[in-house]
N, C-alpha and C. Protein backbone atom coordinates (compact mmCIF):
# COMPACT_ATOMS: atom_id res chain seq x y z
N UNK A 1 -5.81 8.61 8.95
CA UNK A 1 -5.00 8.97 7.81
C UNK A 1 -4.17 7.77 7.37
N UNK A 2 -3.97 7.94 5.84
CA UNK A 2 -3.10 6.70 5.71
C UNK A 2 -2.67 6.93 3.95
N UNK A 3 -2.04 6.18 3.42
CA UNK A 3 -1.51 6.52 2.24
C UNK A 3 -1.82 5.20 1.36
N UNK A 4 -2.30 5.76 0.10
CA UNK A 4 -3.23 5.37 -1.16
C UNK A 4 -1.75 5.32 -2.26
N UNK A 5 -1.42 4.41 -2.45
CA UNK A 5 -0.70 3.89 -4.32
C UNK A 5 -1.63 4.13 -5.10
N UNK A 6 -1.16 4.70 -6.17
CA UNK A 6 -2.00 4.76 -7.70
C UNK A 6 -1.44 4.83 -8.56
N UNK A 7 -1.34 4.17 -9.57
CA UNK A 7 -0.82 3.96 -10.82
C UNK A 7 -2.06 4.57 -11.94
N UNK A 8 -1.44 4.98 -13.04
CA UNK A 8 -2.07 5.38 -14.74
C UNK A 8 -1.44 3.64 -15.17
N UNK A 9 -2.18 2.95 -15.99
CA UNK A 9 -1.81 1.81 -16.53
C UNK A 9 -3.17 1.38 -18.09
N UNK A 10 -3.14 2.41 -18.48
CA UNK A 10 -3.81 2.80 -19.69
C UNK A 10 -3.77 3.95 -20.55
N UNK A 11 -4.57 4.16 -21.38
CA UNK A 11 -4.34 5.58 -21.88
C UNK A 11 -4.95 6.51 -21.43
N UNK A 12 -5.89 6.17 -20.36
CA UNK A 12 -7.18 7.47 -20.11
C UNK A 12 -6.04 8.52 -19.24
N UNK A 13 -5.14 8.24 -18.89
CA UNK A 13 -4.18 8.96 -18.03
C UNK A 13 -5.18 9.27 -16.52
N UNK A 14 -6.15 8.36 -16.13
CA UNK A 14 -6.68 8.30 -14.97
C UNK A 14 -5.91 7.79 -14.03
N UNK A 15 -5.27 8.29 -12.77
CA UNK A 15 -4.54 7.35 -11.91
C UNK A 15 -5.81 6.18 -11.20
N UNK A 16 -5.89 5.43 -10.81
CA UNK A 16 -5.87 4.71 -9.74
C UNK A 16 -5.44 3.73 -9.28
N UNK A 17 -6.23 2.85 -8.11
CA UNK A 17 -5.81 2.14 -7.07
C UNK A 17 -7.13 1.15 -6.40
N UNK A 18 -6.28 0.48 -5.77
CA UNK A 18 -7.43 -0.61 -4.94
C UNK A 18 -7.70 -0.31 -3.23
N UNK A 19 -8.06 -0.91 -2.50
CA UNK A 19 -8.43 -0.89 -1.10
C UNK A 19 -6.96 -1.40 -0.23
N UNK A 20 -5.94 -0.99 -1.15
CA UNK A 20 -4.52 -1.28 0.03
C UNK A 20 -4.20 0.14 0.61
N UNK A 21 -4.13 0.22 2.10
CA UNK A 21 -3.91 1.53 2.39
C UNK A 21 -2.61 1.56 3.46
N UNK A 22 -1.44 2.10 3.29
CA UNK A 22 -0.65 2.04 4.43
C UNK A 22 -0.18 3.07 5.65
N UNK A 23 0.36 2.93 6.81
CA UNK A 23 0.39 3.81 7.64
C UNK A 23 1.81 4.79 6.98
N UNK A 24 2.23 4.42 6.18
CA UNK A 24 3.32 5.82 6.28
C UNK A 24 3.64 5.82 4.55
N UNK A 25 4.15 7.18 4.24
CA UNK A 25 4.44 7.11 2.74
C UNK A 25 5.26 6.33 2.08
N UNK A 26 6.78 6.12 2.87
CA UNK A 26 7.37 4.92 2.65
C UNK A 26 6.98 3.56 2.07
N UNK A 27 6.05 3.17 3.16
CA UNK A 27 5.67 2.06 2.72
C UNK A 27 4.58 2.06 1.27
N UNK A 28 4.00 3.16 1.17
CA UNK A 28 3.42 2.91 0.01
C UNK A 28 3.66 2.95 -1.13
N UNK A 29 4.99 4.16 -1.18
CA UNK A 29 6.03 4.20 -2.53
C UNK A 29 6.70 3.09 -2.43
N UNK A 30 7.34 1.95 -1.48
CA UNK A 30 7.81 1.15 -2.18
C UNK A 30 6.68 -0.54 -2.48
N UNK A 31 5.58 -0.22 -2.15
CA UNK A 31 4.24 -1.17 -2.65
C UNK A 31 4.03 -0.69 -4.19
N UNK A 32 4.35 0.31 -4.63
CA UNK A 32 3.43 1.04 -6.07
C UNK A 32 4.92 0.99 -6.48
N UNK A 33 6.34 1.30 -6.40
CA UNK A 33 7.74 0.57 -7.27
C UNK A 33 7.25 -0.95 -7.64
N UNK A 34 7.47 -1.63 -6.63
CA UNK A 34 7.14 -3.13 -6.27
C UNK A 34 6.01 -3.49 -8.10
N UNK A 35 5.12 -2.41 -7.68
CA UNK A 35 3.56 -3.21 -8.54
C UNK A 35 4.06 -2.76 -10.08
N UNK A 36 4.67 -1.87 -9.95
CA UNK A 36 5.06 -1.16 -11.22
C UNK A 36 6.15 -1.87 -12.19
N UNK A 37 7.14 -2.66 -11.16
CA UNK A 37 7.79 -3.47 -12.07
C UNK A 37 7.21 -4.59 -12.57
N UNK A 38 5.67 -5.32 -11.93
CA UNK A 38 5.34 -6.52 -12.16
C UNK A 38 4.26 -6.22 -13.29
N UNK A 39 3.66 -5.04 -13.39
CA UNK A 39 2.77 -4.31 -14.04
C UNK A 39 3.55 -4.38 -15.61
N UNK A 40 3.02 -4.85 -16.56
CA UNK A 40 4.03 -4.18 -17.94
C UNK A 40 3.55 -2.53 -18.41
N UNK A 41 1.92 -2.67 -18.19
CA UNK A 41 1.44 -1.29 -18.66
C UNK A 41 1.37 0.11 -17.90
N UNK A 42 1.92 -0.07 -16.66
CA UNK A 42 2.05 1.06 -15.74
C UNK A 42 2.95 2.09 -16.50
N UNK A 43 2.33 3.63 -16.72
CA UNK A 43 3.18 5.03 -17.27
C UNK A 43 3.38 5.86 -16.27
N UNK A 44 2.43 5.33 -15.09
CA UNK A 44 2.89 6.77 -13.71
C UNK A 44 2.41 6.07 -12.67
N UNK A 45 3.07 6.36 -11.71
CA UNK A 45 3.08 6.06 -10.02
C UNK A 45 2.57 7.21 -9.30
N UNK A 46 2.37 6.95 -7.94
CA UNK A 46 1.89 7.88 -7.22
C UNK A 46 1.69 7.49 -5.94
N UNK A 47 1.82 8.10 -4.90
CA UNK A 47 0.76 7.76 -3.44
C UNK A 47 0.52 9.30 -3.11
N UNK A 48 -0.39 9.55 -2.07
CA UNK A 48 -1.29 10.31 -1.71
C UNK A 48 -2.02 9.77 -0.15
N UNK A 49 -1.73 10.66 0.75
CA UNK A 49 -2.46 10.88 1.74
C UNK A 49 -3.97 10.64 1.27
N UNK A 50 -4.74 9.94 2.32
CA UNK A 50 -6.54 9.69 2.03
C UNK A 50 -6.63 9.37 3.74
N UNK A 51 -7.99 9.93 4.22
CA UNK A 51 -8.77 9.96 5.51
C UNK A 51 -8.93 7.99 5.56
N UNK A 52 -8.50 7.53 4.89
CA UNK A 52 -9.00 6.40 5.20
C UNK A 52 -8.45 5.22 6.53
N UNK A 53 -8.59 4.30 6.67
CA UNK A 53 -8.02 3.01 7.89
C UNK A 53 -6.98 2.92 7.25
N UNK A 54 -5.92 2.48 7.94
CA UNK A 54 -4.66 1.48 7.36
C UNK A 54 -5.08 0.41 7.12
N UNK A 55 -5.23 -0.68 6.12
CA UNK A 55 -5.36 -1.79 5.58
C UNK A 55 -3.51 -2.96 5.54
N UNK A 56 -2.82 -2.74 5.38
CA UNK A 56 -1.72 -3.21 4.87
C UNK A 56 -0.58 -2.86 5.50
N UNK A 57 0.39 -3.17 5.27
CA UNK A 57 2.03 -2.94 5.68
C UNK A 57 2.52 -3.33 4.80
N UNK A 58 3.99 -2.74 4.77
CA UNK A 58 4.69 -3.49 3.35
C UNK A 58 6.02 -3.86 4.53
N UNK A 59 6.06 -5.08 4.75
CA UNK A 59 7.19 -5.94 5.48
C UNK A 59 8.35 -6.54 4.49
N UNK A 60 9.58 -6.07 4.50
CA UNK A 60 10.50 -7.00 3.93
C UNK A 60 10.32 -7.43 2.63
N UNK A 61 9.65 -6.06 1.67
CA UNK A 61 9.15 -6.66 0.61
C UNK A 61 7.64 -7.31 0.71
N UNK A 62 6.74 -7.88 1.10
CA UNK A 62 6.12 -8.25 0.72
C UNK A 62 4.68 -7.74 2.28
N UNK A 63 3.33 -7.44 0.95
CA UNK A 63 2.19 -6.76 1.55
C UNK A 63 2.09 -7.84 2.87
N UNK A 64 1.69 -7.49 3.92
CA UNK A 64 0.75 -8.29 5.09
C UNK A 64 -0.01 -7.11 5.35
N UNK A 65 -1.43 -7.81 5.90
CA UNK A 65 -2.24 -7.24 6.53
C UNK A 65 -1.91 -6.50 7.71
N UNK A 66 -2.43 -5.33 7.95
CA UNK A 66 -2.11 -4.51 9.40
C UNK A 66 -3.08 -4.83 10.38
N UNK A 67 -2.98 -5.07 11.54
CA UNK A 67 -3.32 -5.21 12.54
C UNK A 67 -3.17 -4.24 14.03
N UNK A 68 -4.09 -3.53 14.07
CA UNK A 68 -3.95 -2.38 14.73
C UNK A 68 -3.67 -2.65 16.07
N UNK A 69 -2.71 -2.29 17.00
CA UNK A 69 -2.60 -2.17 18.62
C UNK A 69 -3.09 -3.12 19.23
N UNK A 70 -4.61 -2.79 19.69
CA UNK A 70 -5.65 -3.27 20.15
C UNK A 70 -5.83 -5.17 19.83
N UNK A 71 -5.39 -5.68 18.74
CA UNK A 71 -5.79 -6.92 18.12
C UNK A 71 -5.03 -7.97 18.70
N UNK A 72 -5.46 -8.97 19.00
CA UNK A 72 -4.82 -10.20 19.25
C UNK A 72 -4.07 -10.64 18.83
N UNK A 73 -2.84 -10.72 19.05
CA UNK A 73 -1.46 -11.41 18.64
C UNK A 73 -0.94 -9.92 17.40
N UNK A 74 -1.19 -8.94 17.94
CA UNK A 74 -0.15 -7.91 17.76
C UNK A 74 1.09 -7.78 17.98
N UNK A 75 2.22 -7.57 17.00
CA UNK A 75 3.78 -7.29 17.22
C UNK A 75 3.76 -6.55 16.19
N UNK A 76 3.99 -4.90 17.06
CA UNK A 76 5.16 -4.15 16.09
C UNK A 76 3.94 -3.58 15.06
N UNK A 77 2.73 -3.75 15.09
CA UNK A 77 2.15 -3.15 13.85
C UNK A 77 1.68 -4.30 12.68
N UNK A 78 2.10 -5.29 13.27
CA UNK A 78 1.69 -6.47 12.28
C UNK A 78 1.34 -7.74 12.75
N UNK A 79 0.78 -8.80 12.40
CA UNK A 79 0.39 -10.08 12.92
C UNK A 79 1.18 -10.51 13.08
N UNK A 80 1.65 -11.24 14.16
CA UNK A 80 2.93 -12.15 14.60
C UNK A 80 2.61 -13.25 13.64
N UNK A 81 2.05 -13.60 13.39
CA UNK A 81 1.46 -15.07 12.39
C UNK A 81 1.57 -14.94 11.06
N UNK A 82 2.08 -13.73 10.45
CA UNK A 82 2.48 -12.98 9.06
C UNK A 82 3.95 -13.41 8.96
């Protein structure tokens, strides 16, 4: 499980999103604020639970890659080298 950002940033009023996925809702509402202010054409935000991997973290402001448990030079959920 993991949580999906999606923005509407046209008129079709279609939300979507790309392959960033994070472990908690937090982090993904403030990745899709974040994109929304840099975005000029964004009209709606969103995140949503999806079956998918965690891809990402949102650290201190800014995306790093997630690095699960198991991985080499793991701290805390993220690459020590991030």
């Amino acid at each position: 499980m993991s949580w999906k950002p999606e923005v509407i940033a046209d008129c079709s009023g279609a939300f979507v999103g790309n392959a960033v996925r994070f472990d908690t809702e937090d982090e993904a509402q403030a990745y899709v604020v974040d994109l929304a202010r840099r975005w000029v054409s964004v009209v709606a935000i969103r995140v949503r639970e999806v079956d998918d991997a965690v891809t990402h973290r949102w650290v201190d402001g800014r995306l790093t890659d997630y690095e699960p448990p198991d991985s080499p030079g793991w701290e805390g959920g993220f690459a020590a080298n991030h």
